[in-house]
N, C-alpha and C. Protein backbone atom coordinates (compact mmCIF):
# COMPACT_ATOMS: atom_id res chain seq x y z
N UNK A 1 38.01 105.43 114.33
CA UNK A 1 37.75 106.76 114.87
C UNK A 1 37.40 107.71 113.73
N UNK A 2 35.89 108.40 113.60
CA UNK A 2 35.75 109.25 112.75
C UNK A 2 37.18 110.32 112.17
N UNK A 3 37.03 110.65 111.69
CA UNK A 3 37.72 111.65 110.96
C UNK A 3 37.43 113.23 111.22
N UNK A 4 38.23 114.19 112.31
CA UNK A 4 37.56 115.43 112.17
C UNK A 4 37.98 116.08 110.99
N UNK A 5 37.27 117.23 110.70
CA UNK A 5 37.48 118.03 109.27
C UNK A 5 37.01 119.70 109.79
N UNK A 6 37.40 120.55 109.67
CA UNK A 6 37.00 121.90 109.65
C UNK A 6 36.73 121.88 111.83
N UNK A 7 38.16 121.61 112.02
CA UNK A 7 37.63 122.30 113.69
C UNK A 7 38.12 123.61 113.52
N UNK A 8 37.10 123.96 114.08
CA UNK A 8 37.75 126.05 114.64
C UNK A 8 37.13 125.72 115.86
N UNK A 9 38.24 126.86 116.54
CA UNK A 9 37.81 126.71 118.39
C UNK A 9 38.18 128.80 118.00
N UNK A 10 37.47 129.40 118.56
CA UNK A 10 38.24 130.89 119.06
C UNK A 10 37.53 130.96 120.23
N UNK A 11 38.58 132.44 120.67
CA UNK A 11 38.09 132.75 121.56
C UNK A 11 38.72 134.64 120.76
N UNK A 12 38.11 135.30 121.74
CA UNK A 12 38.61 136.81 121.51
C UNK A 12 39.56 137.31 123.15
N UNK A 13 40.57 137.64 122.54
CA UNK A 13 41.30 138.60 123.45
C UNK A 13 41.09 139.79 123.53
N UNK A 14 40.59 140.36 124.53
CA UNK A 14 40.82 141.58 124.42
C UNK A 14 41.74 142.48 125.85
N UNK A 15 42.80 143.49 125.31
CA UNK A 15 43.40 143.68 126.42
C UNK A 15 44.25 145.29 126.35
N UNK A 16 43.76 145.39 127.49
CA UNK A 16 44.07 146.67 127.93
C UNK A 16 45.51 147.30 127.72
N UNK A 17 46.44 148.20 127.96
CA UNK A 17 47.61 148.57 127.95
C UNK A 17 48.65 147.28 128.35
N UNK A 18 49.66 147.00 127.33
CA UNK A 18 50.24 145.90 127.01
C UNK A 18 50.98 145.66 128.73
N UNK A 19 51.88 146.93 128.99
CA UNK A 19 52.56 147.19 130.02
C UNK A 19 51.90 148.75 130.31
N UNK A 20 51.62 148.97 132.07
CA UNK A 20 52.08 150.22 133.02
C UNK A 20 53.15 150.94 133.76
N UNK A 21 53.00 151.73 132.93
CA UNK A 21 54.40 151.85 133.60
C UNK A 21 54.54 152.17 135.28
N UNK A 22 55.37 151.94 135.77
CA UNK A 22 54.99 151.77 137.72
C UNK A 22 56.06 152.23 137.82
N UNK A 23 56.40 152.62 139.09
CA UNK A 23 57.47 153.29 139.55
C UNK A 23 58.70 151.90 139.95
N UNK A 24 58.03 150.96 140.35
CA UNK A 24 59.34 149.37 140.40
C UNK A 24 59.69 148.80 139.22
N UNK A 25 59.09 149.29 138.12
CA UNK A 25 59.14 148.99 136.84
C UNK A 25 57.87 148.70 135.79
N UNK A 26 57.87 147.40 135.08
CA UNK A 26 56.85 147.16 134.16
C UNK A 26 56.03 146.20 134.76
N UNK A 27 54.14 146.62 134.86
CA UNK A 27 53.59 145.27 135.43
C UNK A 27 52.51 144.95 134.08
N UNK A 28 52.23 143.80 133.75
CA UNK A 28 51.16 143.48 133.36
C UNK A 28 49.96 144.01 133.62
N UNK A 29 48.92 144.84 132.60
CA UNK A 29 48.12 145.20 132.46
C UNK A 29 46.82 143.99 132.82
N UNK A 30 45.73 144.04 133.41
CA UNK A 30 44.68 142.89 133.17
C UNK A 30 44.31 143.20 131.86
N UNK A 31 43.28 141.81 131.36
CA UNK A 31 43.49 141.52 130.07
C UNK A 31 42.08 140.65 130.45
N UNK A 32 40.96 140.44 129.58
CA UNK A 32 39.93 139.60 129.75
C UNK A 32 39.66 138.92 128.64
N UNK A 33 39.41 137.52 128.80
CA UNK A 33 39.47 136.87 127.74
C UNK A 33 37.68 136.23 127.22
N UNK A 34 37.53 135.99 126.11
CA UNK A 34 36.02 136.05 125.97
C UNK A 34 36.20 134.64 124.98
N UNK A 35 35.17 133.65 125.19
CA UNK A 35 35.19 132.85 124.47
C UNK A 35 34.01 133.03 123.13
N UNK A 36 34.52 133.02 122.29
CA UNK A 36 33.54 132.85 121.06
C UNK A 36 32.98 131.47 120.38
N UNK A 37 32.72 130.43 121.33
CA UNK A 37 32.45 128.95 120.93
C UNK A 37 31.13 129.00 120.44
N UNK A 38 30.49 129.51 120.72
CA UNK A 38 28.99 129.76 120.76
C UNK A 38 28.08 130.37 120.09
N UNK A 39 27.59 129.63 118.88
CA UNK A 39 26.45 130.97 118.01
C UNK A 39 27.26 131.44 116.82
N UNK A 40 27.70 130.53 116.07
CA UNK A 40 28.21 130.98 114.63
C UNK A 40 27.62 130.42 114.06
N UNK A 41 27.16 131.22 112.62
CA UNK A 41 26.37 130.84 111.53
C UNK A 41 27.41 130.50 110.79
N UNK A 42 27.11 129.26 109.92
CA UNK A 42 28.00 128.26 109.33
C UNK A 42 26.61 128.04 107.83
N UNK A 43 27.81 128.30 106.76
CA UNK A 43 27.34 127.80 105.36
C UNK A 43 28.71 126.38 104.91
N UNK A 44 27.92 125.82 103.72
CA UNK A 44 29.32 124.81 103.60
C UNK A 44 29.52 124.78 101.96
N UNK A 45 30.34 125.28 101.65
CA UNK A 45 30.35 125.14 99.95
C UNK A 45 30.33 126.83 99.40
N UNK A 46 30.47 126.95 97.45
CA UNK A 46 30.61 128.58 97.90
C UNK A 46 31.92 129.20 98.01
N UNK A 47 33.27 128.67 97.73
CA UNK A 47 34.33 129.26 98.00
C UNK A 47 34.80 130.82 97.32
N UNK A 48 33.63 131.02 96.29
CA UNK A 48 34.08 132.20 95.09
C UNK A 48 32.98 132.95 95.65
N UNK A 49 32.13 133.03 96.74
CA UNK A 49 31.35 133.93 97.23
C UNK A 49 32.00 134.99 97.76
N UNK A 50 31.04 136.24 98.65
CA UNK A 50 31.56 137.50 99.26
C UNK A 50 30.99 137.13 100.76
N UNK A 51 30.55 136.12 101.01
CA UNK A 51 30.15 136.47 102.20
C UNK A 51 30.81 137.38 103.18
N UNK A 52 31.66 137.47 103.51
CA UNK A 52 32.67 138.67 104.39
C UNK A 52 32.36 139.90 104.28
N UNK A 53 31.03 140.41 103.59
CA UNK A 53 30.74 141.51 103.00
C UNK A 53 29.53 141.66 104.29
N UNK A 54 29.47 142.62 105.08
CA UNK A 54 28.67 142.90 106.19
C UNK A 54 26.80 142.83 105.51
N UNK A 55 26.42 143.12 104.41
CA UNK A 55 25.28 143.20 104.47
C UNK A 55 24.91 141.60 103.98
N UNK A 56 25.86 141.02 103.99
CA UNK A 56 25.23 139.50 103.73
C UNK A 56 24.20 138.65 104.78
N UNK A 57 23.09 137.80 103.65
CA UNK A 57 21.87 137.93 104.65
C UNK A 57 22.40 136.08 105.17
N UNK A 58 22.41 135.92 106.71
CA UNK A 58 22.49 134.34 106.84
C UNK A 58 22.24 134.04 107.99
N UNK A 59 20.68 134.38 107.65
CA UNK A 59 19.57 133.78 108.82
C UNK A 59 19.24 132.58 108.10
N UNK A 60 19.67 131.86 106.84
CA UNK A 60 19.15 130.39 106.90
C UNK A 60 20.52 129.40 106.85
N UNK A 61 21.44 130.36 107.54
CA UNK A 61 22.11 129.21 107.69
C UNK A 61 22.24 128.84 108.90
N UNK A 62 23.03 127.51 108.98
CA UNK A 62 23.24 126.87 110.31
C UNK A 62 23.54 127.00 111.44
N UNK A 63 23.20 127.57 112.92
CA UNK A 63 23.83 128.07 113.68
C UNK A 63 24.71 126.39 114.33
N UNK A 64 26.20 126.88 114.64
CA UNK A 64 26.80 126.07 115.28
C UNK A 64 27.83 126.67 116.65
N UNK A 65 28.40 125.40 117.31
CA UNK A 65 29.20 125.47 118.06
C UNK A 65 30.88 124.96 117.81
N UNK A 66 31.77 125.85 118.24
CA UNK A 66 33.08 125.25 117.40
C UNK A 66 33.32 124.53 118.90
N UNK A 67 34.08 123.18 118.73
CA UNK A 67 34.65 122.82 117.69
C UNK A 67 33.30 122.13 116.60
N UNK A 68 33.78 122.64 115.27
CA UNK A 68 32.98 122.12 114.60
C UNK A 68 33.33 121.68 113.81
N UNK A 69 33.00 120.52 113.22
CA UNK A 69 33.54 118.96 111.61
C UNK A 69 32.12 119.95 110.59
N UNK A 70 32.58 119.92 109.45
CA UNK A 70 31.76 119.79 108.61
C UNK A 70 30.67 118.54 108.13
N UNK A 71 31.55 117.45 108.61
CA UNK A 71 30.49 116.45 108.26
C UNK A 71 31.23 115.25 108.71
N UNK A 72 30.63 114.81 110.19
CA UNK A 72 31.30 113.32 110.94
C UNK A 72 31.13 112.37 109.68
N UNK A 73 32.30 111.77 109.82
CA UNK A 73 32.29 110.41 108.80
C UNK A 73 32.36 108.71 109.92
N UNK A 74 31.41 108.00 108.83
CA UNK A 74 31.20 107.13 109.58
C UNK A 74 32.50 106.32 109.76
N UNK A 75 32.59 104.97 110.62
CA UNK A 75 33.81 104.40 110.28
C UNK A 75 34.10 103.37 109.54
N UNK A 76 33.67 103.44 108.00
CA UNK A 76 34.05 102.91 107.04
C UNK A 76 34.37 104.05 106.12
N UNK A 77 34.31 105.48 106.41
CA UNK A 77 34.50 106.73 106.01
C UNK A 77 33.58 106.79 104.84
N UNK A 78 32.25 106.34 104.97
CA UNK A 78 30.81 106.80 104.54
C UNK A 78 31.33 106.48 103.23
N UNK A 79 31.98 104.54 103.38
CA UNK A 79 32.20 104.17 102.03
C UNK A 79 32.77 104.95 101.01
N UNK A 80 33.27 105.56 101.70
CA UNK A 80 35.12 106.32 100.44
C UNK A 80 35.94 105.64 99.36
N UNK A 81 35.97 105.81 98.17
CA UNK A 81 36.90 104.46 97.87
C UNK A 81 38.21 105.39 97.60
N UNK A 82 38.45 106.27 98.54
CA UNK A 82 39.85 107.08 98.64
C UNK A 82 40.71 106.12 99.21
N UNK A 83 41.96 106.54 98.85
CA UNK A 83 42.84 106.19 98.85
C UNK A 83 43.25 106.53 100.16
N UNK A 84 44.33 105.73 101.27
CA UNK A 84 44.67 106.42 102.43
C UNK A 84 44.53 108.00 102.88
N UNK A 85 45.21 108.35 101.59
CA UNK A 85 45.57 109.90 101.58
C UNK A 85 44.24 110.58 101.32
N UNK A 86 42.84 110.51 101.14
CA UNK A 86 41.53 110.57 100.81
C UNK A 86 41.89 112.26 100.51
N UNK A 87 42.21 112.17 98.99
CA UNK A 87 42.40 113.48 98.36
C UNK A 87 41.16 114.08 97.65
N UNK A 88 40.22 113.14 98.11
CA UNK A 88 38.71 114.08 98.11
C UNK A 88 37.45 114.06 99.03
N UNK A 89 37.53 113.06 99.80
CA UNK A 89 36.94 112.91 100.81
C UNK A 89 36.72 114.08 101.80
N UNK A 90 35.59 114.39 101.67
CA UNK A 90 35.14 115.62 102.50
C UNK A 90 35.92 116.55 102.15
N UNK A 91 36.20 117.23 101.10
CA UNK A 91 36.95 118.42 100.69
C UNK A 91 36.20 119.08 100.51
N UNK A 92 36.25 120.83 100.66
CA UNK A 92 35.45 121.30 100.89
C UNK A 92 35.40 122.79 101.57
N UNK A 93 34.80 123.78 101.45
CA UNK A 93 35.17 125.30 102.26
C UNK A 93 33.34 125.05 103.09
N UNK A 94 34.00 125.84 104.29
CA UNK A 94 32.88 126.41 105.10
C UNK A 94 33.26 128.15 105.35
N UNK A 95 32.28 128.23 105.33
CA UNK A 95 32.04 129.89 106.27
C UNK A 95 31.33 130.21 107.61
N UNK A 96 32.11 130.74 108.61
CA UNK A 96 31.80 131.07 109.29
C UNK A 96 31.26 132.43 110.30
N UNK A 97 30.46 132.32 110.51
CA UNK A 97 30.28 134.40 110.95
C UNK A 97 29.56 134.29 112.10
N UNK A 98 30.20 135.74 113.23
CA UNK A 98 29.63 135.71 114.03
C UNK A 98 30.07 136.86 114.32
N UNK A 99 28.95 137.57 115.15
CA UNK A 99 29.16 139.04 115.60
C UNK A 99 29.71 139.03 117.16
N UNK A 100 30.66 140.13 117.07
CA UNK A 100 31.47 140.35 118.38
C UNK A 100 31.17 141.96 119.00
N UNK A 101 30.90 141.82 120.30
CA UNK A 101 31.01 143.44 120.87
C UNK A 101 32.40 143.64 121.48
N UNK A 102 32.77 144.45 121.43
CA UNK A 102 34.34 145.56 121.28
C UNK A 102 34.17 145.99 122.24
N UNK A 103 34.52 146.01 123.80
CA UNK A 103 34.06 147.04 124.62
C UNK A 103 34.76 148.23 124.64
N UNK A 104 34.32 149.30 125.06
CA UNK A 104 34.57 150.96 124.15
C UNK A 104 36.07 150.96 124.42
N UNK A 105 36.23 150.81 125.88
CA UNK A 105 38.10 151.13 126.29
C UNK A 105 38.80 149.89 126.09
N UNK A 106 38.37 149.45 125.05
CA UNK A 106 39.51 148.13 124.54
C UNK A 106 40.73 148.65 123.72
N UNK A 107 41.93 148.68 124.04
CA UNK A 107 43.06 149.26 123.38
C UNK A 107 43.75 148.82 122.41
N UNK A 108 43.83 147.06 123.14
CA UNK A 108 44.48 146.16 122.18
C UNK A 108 43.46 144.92 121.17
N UNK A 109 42.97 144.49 120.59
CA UNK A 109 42.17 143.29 120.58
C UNK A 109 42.93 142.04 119.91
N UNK A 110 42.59 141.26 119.88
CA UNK A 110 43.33 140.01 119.32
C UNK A 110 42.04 139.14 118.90
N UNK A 111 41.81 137.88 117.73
CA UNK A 111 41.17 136.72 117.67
C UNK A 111 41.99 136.05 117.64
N UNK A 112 42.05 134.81 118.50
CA UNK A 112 42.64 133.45 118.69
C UNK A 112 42.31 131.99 118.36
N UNK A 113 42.61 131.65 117.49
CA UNK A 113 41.83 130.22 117.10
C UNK A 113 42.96 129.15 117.46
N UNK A 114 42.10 127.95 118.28
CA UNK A 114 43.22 126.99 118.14
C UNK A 114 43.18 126.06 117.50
N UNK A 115 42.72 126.08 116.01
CA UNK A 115 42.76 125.17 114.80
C UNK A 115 41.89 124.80 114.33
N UNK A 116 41.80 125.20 112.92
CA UNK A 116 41.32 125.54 111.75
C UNK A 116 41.57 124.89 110.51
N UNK A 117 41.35 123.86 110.37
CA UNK A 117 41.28 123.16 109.07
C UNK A 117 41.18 123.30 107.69
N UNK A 118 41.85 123.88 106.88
CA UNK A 118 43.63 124.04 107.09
C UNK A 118 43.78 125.13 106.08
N UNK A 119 43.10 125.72 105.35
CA UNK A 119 43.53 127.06 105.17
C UNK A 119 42.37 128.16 105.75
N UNK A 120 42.76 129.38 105.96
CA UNK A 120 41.65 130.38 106.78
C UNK A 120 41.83 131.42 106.47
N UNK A 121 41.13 132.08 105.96
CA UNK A 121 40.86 133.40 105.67
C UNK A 121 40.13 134.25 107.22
N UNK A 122 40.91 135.32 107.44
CA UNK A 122 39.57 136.17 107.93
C UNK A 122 39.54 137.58 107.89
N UNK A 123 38.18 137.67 107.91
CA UNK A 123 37.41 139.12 107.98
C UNK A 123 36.82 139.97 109.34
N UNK A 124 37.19 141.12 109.25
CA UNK A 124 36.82 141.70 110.38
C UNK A 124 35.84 143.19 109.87
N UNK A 125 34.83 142.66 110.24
CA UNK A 125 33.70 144.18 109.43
C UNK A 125 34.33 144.23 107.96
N UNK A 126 33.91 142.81 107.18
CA UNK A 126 34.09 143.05 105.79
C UNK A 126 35.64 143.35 105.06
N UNK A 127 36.54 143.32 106.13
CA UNK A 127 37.68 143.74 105.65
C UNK A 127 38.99 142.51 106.12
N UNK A 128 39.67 142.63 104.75
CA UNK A 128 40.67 141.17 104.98
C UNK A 128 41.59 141.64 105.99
N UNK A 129 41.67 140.28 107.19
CA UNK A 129 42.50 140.61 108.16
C UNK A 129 43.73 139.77 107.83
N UNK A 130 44.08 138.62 107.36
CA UNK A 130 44.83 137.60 107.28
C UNK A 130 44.46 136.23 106.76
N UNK A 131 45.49 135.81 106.78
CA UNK A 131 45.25 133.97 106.22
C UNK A 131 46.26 133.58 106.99
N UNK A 132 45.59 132.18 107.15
CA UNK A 132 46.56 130.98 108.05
C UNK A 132 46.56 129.67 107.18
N UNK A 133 48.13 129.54 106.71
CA UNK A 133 47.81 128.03 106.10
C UNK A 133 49.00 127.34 106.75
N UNK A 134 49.81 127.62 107.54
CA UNK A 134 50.60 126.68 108.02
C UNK A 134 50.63 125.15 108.62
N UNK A 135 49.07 125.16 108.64
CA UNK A 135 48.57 124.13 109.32
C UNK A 135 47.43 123.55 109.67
N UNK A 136 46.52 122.57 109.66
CA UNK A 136 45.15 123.14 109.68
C UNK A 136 44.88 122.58 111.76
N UNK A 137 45.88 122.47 112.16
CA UNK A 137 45.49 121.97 113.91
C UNK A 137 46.71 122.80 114.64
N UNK A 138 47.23 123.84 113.82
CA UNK A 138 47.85 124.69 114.76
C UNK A 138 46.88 125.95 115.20
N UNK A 139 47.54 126.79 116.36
CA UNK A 139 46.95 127.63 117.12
C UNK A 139 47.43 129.15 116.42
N UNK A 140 46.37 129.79 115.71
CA UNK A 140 47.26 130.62 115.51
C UNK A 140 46.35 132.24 115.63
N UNK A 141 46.83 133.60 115.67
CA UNK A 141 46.06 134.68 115.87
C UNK A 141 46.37 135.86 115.35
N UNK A 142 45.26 137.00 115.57
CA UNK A 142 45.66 138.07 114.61
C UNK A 142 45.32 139.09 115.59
N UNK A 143 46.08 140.36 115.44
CA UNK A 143 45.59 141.24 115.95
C UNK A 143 44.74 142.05 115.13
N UNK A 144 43.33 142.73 116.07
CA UNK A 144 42.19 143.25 115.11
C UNK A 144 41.74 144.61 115.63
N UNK A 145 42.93 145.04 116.12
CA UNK A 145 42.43 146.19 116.65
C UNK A 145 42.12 147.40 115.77
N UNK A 146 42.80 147.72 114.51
CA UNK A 146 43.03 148.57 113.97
C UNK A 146 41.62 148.14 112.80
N UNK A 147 40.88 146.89 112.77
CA UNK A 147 39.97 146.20 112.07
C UNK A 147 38.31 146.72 112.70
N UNK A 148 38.68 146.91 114.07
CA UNK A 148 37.17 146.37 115.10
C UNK A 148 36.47 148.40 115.37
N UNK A 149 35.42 148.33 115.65
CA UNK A 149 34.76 149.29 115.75
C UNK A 149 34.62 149.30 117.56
N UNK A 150 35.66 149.71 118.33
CA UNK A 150 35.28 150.16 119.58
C UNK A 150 33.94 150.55 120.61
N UNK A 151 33.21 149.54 121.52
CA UNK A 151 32.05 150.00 122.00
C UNK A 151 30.79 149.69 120.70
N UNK A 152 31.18 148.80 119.93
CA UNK A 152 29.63 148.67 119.12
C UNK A 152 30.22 146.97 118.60
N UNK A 153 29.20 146.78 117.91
CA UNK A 153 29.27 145.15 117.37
C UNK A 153 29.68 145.13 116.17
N UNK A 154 30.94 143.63 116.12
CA UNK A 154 31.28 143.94 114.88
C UNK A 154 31.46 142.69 114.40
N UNK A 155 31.27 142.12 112.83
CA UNK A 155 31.25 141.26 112.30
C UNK A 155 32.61 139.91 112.39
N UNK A 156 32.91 138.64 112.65
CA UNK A 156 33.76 138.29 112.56
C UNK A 156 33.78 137.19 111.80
N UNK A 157 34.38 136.79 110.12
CA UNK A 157 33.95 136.13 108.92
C UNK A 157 34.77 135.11 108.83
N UNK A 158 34.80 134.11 108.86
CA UNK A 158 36.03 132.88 108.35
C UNK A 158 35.70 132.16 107.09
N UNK A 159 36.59 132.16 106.17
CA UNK A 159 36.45 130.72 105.23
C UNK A 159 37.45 130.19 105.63
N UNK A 160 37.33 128.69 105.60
CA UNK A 160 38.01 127.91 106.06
C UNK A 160 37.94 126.70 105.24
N UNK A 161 39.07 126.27 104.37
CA UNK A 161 39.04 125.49 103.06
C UNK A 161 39.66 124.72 103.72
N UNK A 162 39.41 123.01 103.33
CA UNK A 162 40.17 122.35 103.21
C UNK A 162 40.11 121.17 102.25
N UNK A 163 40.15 121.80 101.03
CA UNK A 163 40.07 121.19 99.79
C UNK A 163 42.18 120.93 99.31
């Protein structure tokens, strides 16, 4: 069985007042969820770059769909002479970017990834939101509200190492 390497899956949360307050008590606010699988520009290599920097130009890079491998390995693992533990085999950073619209009365926002291979940086309009290294196939998320530009489009940047 090939080997995956660099899956990212997101999606974007975005959601209205956490709780209303009601006269029987607290109800759940609706909340709409948006998938972001679709239409990310992907570079591979580059880890000491700025890409996360909004005027970066990357119309020649790759458009993809997550989940995405950096590079399927065959199953002889494209003749590796790694060791079980293949401590170089496909090691390696990607970047990922893709623009998101904010709709204007969004209160709360969230990005949600459910695994990311295995360390992650991200950027929201050029600005560091967090890192995830606990794991590279856990689910994990950030809130970006205080990051995102309300009612207009806004940049969303990943490096994602797994060297």
């Amino acid at each position: 069985m090939p080997q995956r390497f660099w899956m990212l899956c997101a999606c974007l949360l975005i959601a209205g007042k956490l709780y209303a307050q009601k006269t029987n008590g607290y109800e759940p606010s609706p909340r709409t969820k948006t998938s972001l699988n679709i239409g990310w520009k992907f570079f591979a290599g580059n880890p000491e770059a700025t890409y996360y920097q909004k005027n970066v130009n990357d119309a020649d890079w790759q458009t993809v769909h997550v989940p995405h491998t950096l590079e399927l390995a065959s199953l002889n693992l494209n003749n590796s002479t790694d060791e079980k533990s293949q401590e170089t085999f496909q090691r390696n950073v990607g970047w990922y970017r893709r623009d998101v619209t904010v709709p204007a009365d969004a209160q709360k926002v969230y990005v949600e990834f459910e695994g990311a291979h295995q360390v992650t940086d991200v950027w929201v309009n050029g600005k560091h939101v967090g890192q995830h290294k606990v794991g590279g196939y856990t689910p994990f998320h950030f809130d970006i509200s205080t990051f995102v530009e309300k009612g207009a489009k806004n940049q969303l940047t990943l490096l994602v190492d797994n060297r």
